[in-house]
N, C-alpha and C. Protein backbone atom coordinates (compact mmCIF):
# COMPACT_ATOMS: atom_id res chain seq x y z
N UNK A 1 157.70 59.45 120.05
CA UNK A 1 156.64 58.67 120.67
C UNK A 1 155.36 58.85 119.87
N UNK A 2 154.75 57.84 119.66
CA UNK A 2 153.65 57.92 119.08
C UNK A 2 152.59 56.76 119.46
N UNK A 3 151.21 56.70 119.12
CA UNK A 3 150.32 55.87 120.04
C UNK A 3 149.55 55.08 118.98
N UNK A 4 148.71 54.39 118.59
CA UNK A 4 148.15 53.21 117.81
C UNK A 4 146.80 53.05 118.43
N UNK A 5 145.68 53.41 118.00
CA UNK A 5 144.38 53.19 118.54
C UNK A 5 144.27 51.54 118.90
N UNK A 6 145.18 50.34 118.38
CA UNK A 6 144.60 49.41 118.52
C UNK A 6 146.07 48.90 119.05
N UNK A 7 145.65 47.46 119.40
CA UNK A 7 147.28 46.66 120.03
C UNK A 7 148.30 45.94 118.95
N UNK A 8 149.13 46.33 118.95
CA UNK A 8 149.93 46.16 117.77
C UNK A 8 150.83 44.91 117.96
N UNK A 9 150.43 43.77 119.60
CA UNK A 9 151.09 43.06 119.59
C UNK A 9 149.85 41.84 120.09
N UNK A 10 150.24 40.50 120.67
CA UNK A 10 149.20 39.69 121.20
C UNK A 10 148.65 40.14 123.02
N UNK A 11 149.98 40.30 123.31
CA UNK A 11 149.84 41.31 124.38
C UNK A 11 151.04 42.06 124.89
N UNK A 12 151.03 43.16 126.32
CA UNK A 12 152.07 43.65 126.57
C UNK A 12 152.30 43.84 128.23
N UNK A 13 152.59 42.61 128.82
CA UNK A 13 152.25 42.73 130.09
C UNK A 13 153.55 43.76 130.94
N UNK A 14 152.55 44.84 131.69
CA UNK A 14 153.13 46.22 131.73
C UNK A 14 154.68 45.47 132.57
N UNK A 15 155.23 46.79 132.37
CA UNK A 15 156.63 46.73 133.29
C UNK A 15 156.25 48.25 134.43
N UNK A 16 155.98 47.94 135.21
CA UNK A 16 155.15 48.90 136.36
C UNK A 16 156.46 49.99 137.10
N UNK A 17 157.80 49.32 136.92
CA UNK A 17 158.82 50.15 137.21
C UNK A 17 159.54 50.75 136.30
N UNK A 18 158.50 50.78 135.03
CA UNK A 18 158.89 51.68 133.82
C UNK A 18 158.01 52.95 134.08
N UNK A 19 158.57 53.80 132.44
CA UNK A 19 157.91 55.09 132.73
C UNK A 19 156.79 55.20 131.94
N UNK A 20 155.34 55.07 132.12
CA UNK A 20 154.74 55.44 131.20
C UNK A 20 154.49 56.04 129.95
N UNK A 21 154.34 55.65 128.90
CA UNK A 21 154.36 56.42 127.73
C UNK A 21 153.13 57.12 127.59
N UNK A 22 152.85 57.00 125.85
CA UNK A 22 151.58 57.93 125.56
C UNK A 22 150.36 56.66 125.21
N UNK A 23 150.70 55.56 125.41
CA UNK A 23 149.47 54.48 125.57
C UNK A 23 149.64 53.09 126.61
N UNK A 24 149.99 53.34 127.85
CA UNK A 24 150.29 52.67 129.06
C UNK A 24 151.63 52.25 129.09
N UNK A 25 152.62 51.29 129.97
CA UNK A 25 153.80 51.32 130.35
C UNK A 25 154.46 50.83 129.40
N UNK A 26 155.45 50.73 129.11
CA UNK A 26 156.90 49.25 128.59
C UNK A 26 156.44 48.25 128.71
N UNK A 27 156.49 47.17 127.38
CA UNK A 27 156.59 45.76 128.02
C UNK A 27 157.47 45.26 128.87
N UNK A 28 157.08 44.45 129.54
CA UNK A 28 157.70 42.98 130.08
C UNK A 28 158.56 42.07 128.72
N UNK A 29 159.62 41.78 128.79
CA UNK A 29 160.04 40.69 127.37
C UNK A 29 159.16 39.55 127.49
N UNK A 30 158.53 39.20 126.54
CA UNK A 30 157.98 38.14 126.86
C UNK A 30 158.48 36.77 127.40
N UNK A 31 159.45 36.79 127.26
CA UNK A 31 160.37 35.67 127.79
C UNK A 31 159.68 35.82 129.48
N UNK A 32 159.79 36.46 130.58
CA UNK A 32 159.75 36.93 131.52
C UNK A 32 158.03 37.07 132.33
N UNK A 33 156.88 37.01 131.20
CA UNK A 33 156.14 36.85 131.54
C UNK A 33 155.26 36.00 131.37
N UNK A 34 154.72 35.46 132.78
CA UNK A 34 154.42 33.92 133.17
C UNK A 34 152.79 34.10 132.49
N UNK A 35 151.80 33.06 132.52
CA UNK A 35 150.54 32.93 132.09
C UNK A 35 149.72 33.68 132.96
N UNK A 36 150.30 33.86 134.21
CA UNK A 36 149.45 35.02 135.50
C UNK A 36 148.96 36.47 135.01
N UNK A 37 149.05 36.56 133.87
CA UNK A 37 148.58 38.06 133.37
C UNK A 37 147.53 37.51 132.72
N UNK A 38 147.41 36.49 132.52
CA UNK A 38 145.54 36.30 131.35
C UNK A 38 144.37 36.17 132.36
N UNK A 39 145.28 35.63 134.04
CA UNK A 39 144.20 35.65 134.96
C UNK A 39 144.46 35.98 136.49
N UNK A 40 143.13 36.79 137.19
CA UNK A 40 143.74 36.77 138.29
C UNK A 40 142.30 36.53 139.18
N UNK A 41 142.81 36.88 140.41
CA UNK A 41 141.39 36.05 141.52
C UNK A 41 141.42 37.56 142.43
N UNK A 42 142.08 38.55 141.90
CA UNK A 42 141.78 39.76 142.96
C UNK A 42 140.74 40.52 143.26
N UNK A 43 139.57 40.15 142.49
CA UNK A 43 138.16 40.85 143.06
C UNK A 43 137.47 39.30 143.28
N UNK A 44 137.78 38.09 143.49
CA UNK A 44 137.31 37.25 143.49
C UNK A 44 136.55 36.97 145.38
N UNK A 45 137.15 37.99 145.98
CA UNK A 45 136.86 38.50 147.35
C UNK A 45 136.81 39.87 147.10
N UNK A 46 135.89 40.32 147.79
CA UNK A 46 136.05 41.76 147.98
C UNK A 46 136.61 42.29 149.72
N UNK A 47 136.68 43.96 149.90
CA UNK A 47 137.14 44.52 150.60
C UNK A 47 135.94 44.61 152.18
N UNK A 48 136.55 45.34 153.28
CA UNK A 48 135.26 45.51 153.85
C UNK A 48 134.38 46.68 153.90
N UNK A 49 133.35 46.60 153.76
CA UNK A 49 132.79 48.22 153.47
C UNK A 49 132.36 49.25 154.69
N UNK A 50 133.16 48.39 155.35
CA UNK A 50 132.70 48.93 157.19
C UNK A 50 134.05 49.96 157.24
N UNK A 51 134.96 49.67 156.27
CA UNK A 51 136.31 49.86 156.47
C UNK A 51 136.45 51.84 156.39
N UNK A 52 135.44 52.41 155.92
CA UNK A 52 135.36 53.67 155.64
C UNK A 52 133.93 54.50 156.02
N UNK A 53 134.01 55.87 156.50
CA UNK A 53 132.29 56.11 156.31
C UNK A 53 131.53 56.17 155.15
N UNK A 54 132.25 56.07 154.22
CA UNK A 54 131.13 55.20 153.26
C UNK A 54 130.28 54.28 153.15
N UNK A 55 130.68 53.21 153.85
CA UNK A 55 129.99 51.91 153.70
C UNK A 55 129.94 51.21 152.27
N UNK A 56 131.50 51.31 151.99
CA UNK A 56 131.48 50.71 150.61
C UNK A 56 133.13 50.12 150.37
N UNK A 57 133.45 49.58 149.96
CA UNK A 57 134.93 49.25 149.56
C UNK A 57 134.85 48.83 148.31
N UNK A 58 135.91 49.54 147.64
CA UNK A 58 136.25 49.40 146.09
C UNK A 58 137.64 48.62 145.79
N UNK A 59 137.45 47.55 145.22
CA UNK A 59 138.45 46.92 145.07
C UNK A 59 138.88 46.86 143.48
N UNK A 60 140.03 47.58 143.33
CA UNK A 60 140.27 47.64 142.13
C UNK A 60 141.06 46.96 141.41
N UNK A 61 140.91 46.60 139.83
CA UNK A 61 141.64 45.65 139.14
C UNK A 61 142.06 46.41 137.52
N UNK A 62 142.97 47.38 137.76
CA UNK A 62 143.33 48.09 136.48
C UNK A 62 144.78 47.86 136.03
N UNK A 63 145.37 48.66 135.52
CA UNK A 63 146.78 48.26 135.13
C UNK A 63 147.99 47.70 135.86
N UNK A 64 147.24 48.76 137.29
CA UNK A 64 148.12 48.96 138.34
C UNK A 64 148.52 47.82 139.14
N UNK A 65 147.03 47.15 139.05
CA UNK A 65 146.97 45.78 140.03
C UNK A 65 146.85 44.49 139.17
N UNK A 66 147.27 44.71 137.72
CA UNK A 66 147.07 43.63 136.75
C UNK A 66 147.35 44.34 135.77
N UNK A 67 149.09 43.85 135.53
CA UNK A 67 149.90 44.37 134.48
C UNK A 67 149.97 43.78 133.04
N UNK A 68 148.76 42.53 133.02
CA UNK A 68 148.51 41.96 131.93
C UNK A 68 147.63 43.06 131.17
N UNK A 69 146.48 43.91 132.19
CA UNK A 69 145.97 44.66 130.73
C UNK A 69 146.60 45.87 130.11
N UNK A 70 148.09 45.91 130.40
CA UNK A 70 148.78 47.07 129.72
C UNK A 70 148.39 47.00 128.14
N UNK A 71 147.95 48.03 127.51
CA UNK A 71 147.36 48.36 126.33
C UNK A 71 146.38 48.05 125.34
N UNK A 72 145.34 47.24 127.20
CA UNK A 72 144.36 46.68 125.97
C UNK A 72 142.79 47.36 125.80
N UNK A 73 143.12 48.56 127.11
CA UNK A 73 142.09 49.33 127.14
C UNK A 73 140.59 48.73 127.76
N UNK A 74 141.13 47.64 128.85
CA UNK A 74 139.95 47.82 129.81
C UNK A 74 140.28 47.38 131.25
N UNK A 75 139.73 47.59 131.98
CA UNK A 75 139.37 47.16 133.58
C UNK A 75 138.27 47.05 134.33
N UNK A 76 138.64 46.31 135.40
CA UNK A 76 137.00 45.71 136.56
C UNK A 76 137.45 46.88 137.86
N UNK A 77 136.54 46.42 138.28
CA UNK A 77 136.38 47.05 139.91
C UNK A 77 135.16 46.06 140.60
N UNK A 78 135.49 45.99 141.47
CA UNK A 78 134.27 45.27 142.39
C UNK A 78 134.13 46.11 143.43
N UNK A 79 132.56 46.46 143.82
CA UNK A 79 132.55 47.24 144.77
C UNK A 79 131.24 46.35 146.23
N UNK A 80 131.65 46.01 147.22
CA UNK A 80 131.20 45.63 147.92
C UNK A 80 130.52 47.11 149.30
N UNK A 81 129.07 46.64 149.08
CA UNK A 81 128.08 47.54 149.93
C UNK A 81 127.93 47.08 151.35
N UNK A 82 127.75 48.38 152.33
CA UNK A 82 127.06 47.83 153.47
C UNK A 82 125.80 48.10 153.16
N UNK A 83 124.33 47.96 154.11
CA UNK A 83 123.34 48.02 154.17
C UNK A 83 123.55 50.01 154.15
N UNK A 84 122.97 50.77 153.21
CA UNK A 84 122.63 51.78 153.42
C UNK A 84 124.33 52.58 152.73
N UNK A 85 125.29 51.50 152.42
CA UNK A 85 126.56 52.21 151.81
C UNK A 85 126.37 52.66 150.61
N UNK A 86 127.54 53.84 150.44
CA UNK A 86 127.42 54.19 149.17
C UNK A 86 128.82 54.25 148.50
N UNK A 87 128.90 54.43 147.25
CA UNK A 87 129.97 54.22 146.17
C UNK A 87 129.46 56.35 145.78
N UNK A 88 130.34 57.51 146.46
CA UNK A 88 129.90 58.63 146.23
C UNK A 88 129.75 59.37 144.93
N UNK A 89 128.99 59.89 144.85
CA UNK A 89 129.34 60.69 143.13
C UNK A 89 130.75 60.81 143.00
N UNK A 90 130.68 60.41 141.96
CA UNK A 90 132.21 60.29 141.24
C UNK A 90 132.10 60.41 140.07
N UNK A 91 133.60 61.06 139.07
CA UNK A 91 133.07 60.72 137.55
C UNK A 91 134.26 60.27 137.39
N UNK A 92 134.59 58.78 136.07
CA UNK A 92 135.51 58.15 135.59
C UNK A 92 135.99 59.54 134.33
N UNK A 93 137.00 59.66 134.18
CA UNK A 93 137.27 60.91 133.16
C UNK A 93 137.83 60.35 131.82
N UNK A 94 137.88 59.07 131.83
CA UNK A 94 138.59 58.00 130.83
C UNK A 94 137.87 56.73 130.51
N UNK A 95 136.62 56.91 130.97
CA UNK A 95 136.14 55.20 130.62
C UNK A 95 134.70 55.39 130.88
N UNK A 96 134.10 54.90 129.78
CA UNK A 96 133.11 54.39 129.67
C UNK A 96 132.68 53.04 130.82
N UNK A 97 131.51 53.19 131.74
CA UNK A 97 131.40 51.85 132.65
C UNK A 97 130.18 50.92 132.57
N UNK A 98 130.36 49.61 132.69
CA UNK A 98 129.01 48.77 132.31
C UNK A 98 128.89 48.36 134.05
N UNK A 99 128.07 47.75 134.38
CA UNK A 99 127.82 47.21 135.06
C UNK A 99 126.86 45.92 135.77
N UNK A 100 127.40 45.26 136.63
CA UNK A 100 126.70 43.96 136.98
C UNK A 100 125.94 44.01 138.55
N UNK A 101 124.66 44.23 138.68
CA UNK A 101 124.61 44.02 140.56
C UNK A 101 124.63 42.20 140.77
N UNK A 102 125.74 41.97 141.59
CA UNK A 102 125.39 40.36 141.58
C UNK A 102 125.22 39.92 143.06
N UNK A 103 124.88 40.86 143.70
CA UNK A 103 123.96 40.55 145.24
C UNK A 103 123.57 41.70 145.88
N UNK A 104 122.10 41.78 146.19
CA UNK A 104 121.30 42.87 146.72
C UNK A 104 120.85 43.65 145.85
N UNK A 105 120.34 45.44 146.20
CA UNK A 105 119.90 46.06 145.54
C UNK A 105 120.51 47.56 145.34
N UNK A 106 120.76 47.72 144.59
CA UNK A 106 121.39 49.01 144.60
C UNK A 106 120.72 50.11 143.55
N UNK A 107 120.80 51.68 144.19
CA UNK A 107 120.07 52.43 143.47
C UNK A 107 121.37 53.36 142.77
N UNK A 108 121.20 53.35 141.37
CA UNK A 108 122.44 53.93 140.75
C UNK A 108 121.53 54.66 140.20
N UNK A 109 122.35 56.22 140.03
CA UNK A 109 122.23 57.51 139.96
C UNK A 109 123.26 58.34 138.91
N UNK A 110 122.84 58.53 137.88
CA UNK A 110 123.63 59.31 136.88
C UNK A 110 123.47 60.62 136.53
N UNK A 111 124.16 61.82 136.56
CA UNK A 111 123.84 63.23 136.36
C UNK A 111 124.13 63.50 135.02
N UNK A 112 123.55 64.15 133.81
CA UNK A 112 123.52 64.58 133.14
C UNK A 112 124.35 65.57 132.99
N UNK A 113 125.16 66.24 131.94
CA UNK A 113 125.91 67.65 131.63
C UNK A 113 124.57 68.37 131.55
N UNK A 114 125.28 69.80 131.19
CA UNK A 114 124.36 71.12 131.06
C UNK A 114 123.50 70.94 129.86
N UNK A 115 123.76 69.63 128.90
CA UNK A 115 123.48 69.57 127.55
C UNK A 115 122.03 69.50 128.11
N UNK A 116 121.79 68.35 128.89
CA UNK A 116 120.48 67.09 129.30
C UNK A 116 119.72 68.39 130.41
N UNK A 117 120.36 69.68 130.38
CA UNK A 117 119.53 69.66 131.89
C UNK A 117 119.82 69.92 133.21
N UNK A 118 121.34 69.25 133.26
CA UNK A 118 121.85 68.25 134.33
C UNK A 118 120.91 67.13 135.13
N UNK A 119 120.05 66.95 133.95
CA UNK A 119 119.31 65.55 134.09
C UNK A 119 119.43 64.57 135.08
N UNK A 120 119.00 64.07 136.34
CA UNK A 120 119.07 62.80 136.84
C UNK A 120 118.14 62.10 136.56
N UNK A 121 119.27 60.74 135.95
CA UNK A 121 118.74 59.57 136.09
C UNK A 121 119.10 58.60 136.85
N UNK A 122 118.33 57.71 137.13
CA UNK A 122 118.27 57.10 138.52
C UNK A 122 116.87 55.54 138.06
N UNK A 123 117.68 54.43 139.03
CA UNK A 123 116.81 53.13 139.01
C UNK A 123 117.48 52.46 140.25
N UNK A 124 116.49 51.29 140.83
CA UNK A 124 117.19 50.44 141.47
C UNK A 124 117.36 49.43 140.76
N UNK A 125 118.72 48.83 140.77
CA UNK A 125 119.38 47.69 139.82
C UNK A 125 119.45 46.71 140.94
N UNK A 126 118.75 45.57 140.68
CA UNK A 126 118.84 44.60 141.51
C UNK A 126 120.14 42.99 140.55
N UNK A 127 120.55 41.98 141.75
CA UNK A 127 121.11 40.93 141.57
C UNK A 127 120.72 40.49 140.13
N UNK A 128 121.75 40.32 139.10
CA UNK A 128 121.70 39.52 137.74
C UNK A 128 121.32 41.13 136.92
N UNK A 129 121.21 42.50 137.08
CA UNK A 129 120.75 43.09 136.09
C UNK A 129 121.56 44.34 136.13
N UNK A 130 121.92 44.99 134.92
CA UNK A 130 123.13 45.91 134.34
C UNK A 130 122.50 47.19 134.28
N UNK A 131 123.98 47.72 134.38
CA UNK A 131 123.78 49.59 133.84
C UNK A 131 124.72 49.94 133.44
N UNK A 132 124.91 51.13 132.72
CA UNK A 132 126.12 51.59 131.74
C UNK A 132 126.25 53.20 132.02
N UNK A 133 127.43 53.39 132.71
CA UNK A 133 127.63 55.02 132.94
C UNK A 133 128.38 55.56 131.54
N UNK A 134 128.00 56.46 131.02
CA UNK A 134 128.49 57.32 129.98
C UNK A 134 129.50 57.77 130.29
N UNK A 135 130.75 58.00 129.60
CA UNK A 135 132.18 58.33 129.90
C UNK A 135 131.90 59.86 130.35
N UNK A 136 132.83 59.88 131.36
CA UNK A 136 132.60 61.38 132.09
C UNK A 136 131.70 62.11 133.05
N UNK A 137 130.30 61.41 132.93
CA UNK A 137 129.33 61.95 134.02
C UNK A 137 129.15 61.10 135.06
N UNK A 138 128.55 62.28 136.27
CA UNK A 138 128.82 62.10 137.46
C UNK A 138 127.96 61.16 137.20
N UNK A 139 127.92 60.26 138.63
CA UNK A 139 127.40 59.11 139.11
C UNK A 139 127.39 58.54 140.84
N UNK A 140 126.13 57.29 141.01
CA UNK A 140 126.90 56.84 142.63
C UNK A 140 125.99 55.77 142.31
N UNK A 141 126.13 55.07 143.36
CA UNK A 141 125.48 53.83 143.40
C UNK A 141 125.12 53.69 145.19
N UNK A 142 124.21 53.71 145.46
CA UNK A 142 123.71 53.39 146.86
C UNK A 142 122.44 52.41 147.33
N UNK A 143 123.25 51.25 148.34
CA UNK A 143 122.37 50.23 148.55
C UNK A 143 121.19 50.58 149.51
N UNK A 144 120.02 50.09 148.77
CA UNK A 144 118.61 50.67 149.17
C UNK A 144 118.38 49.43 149.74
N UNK A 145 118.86 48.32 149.97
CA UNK A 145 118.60 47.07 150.70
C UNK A 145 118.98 46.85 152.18
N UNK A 146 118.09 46.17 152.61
CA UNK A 146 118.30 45.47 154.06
C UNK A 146 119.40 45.01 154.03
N UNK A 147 120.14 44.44 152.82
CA UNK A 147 121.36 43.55 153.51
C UNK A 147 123.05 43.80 152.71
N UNK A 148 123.92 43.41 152.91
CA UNK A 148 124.55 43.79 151.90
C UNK A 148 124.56 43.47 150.18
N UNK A 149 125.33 44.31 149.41
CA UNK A 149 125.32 44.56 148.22
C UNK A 149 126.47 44.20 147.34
N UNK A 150 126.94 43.73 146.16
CA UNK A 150 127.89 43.67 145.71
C UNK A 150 127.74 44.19 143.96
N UNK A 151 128.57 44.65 143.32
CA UNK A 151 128.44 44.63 142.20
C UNK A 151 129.97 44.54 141.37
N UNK A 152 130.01 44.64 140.25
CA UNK A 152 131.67 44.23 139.22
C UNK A 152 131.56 45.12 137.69
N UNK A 153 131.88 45.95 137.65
CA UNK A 153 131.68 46.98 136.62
C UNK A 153 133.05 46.77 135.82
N UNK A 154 132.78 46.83 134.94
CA UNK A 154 134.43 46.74 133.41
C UNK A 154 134.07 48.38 133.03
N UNK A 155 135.73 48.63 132.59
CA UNK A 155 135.41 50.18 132.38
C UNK A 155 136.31 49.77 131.12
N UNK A 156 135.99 50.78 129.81
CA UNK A 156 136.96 50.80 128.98
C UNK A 156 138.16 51.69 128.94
N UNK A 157 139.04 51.26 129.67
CA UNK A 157 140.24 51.88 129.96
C UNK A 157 140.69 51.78 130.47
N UNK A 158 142.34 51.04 130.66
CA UNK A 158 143.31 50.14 131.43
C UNK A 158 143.45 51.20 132.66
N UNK A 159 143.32 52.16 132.93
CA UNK A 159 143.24 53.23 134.12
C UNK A 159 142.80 54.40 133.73
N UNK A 160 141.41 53.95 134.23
CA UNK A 160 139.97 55.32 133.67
C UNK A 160 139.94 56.32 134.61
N UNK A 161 140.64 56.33 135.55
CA UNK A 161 140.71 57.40 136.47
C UNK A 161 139.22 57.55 137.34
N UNK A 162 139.87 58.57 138.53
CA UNK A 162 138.72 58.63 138.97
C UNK A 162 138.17 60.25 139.74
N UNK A 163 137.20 60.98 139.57
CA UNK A 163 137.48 61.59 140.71
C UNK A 163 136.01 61.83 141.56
N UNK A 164 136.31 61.82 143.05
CA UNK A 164 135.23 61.86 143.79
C UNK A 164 134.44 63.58 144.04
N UNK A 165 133.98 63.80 143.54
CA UNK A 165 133.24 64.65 143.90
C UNK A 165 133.72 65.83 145.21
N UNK A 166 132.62 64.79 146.37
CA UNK A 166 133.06 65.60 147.62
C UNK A 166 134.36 65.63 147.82
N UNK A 167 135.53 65.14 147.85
CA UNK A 167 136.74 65.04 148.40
C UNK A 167 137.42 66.02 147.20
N UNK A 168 137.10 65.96 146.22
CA UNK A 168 138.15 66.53 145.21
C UNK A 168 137.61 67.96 145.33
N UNK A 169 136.17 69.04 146.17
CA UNK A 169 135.98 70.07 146.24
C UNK A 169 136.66 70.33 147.57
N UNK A 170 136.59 69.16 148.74
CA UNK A 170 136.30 69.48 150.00
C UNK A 170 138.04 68.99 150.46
N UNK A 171 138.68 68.41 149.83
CA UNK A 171 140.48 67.88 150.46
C UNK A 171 140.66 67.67 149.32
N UNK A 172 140.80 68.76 148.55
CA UNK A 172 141.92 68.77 147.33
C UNK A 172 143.22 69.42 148.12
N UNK A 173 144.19 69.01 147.72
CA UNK A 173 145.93 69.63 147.89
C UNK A 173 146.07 70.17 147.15
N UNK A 174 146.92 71.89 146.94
CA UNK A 174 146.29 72.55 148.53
C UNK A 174 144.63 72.76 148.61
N UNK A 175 144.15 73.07 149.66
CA UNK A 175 142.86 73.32 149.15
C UNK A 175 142.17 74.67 147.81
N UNK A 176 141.11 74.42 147.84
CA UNK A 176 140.88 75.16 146.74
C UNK A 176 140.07 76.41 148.17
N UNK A 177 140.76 77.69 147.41
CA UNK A 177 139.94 78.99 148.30
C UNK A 177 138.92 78.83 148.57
N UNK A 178 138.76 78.83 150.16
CA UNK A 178 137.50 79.19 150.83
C UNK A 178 136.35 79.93 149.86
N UNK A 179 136.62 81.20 149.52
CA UNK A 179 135.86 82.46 149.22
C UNK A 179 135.50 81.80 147.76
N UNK A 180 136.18 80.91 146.65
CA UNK A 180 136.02 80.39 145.66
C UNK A 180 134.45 79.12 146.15
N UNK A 181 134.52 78.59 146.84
CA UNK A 181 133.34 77.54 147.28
C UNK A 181 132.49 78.73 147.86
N UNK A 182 132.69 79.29 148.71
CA UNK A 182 131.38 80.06 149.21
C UNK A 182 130.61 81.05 148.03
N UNK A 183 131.08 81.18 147.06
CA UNK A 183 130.24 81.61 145.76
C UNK A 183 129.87 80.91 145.16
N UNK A 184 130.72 79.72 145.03
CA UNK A 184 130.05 78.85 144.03
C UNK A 184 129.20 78.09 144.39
N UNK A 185 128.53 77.83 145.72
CA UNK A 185 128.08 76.56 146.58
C UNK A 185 127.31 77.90 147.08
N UNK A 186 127.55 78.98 147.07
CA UNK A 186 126.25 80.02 148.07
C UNK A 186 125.64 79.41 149.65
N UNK A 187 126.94 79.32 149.90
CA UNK A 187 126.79 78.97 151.76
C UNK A 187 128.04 79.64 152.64
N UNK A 188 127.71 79.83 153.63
CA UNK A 188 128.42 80.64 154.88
C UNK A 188 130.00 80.13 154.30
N UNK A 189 131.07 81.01 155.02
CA UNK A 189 132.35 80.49 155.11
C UNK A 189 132.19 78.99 155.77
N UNK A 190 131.28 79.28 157.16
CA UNK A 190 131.48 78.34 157.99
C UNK A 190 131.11 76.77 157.76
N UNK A 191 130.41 76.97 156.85
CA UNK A 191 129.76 75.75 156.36
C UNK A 191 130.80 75.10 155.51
N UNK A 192 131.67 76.08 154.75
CA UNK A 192 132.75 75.61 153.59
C UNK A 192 133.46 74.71 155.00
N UNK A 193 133.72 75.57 155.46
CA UNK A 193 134.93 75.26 156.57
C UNK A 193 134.90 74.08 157.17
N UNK A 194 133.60 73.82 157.53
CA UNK A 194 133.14 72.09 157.81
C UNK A 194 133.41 71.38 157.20
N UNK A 195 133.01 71.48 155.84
CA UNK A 195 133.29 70.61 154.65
C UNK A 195 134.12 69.97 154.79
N UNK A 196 135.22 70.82 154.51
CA UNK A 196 136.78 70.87 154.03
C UNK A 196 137.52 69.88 155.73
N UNK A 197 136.86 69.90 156.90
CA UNK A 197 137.18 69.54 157.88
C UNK A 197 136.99 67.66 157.95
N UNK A 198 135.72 67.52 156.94
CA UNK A 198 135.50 66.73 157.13
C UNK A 198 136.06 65.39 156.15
N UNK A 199 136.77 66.38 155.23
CA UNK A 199 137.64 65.53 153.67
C UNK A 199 138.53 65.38 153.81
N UNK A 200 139.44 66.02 155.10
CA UNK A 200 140.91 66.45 155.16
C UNK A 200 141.57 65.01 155.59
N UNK A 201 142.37 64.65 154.64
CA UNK A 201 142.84 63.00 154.77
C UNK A 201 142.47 62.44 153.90
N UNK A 202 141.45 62.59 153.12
CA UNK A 202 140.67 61.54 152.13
C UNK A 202 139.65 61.27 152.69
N UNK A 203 139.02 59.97 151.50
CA UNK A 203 138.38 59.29 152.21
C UNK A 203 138.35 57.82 152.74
């Protein structure tokens, strides 16, 4: 097995009940795959953002849910806001992210490594205007508007992964030791213990 920084064919629309290799799934024969991989309408609606205590729904469009971009090294997400929702610190561990706000206002928030500081930077990005998260650092996006919010971010990487912050300290499987967070976070057991009460399931 070996991998090719670039696409070595016109395309390779994934075979999703194959096994992943070392640069996304198996083709499809092309014989077999229809013109429905150059386009699709799945963030063309978004989710509801009432649907979680977040106040946000992420609707995603990566390999998984659009087997046309098997190996071409990018994907969307649309994330639809309630008034006051948020999209939580999270960091993509595989992709570089741009972004579009294309209704309302949203205040996006980027953390710096130990290099910067752990630097925050931070703006409100309003309707028609972009931002670009640096591959790997934390981030969130939270609507500072009266009304709802929407935005559509491309990441470079057919599945950039993701991980949330609170949930991946607070309802990781199994959990991570109590006594390990109460040093590192310098708060009561009991406070860990909440945490962890309040992640258990996801989000």
């Amino acid at each position: 097995m070996a991998s090719d920084p670039d696409p070595l064919q016109d395309f390779c629309v994934a075979d999703l009940n194959g096994k992943p290799s070392v640069n996304g799934y198996p083709c499809q024969p092309s014989s077999s795959a229809g013109d429905e991989f150059l386009f699709s309408t799945k963030i063309a609606s978004g989710g509801d953002p009432l649907a979680n205590p977040n106040g946000s729904n992420v609707t995603e469009l990566d390999v998984n849910e659009w087997p046309g971009l098997n190996t071409l090294g990018v994907s969307m997400n649309r994330v639809d806001f309630a008034p006051g929702g948020t999209n939580p610190p999270h960091v993509h561990p595989r992709g570089t992210e741009v972004g579009m706000v294309t209704r309302g206002e949203l205040l996006v928030g980027i953390i710096g490594t130990l290099d910067s500081g752990n630097r925050y930077y931070s703006k409100v990005v309003r309707a028609g205007e972009t931002f670009v998260i640096p591959r790997g650092l934390m981030h969130f996006q939270f609507n500072v508007g009266k009304e709802p919010a929407t935005m559509v971010v491309s990441l470079n990487s057919q599945n950039p992964g993701i991980i949330f912050v609170p949930l991946t300290l607070f309802g990781s499987s199994p959990p991570i030791p109590t006594p390990v967070l109460v040093k590192a976070l310098r708060v009561d057991a009991g406070v860990v213990e909440l945490l962890k009460s309040k992640f258990t399931g996801g989000y």
